[in-house]
C-alpha atoms as a PDB file:
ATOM      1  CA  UNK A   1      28.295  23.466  -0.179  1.00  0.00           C
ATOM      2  CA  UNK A   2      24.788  23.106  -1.697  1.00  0.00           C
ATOM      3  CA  UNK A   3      22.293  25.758  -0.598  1.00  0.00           C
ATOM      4  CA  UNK A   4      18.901  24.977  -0.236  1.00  0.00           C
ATOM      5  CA  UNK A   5      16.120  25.841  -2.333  1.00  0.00           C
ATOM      6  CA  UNK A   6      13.132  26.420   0.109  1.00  0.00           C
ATOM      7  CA  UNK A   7      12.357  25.655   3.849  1.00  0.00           C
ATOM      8  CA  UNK A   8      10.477  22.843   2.509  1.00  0.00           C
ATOM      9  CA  UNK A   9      13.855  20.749   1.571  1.00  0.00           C
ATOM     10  CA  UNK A  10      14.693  21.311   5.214  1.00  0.00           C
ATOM     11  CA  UNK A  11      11.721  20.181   7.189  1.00  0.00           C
ATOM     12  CA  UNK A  12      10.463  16.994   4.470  1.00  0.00           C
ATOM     13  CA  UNK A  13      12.475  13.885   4.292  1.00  0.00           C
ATOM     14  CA  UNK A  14      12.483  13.653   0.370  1.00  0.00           C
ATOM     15  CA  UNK A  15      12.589  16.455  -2.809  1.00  0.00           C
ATOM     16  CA  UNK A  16       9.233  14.725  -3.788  1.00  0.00           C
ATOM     17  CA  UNK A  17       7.724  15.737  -0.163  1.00  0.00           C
ATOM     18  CA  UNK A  18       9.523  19.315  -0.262  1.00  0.00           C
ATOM     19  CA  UNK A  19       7.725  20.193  -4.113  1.00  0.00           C
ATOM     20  CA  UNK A  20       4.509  19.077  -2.762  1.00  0.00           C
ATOM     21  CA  UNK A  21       4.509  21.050  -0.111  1.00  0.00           C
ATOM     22  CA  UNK A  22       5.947  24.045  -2.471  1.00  0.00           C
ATOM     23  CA  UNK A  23       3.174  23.707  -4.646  1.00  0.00           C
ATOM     24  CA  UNK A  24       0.612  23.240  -1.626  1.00  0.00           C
ATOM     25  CA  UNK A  25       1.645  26.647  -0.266  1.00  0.00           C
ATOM     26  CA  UNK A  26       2.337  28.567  -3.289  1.00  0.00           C
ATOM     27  CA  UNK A  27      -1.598  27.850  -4.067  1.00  0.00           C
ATOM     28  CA  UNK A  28      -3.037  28.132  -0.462  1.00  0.00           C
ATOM     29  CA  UNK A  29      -1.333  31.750  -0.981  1.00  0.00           C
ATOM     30  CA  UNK A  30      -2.690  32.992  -4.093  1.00  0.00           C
ATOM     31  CA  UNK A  31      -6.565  31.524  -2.813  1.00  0.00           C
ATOM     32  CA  UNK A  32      -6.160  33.245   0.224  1.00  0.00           C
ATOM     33  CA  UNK A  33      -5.187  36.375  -2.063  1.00  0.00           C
ATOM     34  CA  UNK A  34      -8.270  35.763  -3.609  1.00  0.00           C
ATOM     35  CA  UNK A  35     -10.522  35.034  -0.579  1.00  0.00           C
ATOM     36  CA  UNK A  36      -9.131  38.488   1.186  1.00  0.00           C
ATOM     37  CA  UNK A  37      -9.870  40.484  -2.071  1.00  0.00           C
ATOM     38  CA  UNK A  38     -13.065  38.965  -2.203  1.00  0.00           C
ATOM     39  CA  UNK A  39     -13.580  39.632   1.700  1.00  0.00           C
ATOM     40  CA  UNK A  40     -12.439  43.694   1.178  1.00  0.00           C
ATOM     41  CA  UNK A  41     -15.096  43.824  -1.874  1.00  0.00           C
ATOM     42  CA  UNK A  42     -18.076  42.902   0.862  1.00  0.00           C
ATOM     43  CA  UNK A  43     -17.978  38.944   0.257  1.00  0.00           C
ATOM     44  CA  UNK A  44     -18.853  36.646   3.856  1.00  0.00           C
ATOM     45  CA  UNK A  45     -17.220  33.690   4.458  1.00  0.00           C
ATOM     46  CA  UNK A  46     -20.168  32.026   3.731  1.00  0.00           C
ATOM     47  CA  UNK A  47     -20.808  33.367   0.223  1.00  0.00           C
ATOM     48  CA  UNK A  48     -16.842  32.973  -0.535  1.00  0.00           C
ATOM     49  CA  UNK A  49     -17.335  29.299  -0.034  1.00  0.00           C
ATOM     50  CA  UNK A  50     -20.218  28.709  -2.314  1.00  0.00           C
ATOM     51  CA  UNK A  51     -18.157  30.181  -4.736  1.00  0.00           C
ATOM     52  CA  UNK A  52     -15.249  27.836  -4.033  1.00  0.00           C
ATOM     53  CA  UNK A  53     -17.401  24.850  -3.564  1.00  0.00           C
ATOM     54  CA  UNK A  54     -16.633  24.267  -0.095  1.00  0.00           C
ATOM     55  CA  UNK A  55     -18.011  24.803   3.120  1.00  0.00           C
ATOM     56  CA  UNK A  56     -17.569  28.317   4.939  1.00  0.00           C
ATOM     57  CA  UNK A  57     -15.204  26.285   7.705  1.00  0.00           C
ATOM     58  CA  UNK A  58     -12.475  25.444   5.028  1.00  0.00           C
ATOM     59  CA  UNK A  59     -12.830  29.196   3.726  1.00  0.00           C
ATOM     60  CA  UNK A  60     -11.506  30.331   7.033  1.00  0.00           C
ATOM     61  CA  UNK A  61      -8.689  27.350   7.285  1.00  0.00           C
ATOM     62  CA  UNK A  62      -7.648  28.576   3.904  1.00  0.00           C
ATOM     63  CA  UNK A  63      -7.588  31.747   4.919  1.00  0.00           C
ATOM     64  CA  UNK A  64      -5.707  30.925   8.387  1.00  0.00           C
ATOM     65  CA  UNK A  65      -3.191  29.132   6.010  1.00  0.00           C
ATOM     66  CA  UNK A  66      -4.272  25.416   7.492  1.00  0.00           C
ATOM     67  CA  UNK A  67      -2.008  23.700   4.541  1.00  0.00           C
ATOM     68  CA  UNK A  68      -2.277  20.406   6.350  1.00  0.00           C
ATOM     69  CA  UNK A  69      -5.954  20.819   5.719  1.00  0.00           C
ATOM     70  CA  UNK A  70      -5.864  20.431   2.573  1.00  0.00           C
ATOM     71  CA  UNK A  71      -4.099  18.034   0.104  1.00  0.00           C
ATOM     72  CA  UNK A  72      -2.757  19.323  -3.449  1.00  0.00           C
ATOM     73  CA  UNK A  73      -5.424  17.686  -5.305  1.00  0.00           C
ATOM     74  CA  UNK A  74      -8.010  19.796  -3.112  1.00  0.00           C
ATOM     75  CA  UNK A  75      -6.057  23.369  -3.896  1.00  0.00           C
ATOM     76  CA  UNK A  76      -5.615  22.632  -7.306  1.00  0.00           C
ATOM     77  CA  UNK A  77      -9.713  22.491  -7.908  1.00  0.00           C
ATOM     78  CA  UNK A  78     -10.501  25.511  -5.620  1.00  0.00           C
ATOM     79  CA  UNK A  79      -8.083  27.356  -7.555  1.00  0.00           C
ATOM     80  CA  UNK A  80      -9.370  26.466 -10.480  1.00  0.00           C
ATOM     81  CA  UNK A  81     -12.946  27.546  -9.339  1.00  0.00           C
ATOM     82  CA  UNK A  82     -11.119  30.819  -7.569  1.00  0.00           C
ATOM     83  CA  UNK A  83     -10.045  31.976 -11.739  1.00  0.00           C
ATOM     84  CA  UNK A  84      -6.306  30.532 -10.803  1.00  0.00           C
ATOM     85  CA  UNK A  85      -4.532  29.474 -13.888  1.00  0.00           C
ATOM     86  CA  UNK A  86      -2.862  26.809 -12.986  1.00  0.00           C
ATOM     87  CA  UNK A  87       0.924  25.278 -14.667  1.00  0.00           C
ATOM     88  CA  UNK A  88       3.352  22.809 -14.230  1.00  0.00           C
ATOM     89  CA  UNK A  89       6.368  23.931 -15.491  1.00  0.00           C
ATOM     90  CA  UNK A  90       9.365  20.982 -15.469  1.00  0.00           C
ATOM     91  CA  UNK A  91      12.579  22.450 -14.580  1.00  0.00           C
ATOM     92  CA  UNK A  92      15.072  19.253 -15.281  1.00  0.00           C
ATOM     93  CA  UNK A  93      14.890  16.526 -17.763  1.00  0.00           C
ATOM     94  CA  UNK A  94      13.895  13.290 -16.009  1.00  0.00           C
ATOM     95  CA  UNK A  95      16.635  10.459 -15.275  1.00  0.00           C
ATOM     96  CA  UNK A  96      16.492   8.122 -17.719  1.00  0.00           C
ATOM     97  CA  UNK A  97      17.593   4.501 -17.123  1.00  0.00           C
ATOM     98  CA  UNK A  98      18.308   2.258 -19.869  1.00  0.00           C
ATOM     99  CA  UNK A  99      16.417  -1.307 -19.712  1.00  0.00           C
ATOM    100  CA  UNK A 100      18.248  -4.310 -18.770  1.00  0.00           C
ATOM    101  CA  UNK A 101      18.913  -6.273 -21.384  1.00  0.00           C
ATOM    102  CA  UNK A 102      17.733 -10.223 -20.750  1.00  0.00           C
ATOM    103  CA  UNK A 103      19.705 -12.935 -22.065  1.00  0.00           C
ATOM    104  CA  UNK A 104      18.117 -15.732 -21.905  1.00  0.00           C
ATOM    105  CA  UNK A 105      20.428 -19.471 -21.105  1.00  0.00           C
ATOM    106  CA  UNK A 106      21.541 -21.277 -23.762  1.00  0.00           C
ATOM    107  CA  UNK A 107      19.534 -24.551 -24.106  1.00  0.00           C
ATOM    108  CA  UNK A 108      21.813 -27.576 -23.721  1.00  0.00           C
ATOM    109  CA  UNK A 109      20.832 -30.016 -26.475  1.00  0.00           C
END
């Protein structure tokens, strides 16, 4: 029996879907980490967001945990601009599938 790696490979169709979503969430987490900190240390909404680069609206969706609100591409630059080092670490060696060979017909003559 396989066991499953995260509720992500249960609710997406496809591994590719489920590590998106991984990702998505593991950075919405650590920028809401931020955003609260921020909020405790006397930071508005408002003034969090100019920080980010976005508008106060998506402050408080990130901080709600909206993940559907925002797309991987989108976390991985307010991350960046939240001090969020971000990696890609590759935990398999891809498949790799040798190219068909082509043989092309013999030319009658």
């Amino acid at each position: 029996m396989s066991r499953v790696q995260s509720v992500w490979e249960q609710i997406k169709p496809t591994k590719a879907e489920a590590d998106n979503m991984r990702a998505r969430s593991d950075l919405l987490i650590a920028i809401s980490d931020k955003c609260e900190a921020w909020k405790k240390a006397g930071m508005t909404q408002s003034e969090i967001g100019r920080k980010l680069g976005i508008p106060q609206p998506q402050v408080s969706n990130l901080i709600r945990g909206k993940i559907s609100m925002f797309s991987l591409d989108a976390l991985a630059t307010i991350g960046g601009r939240a001090g969020l080092e971000l990696r890609v670490q590759r935990v398999s060696e891809p498949v790799c599938v040798a190219p068909m060979s082509y043989h092309a017909p013999a030319m009658m003559g």
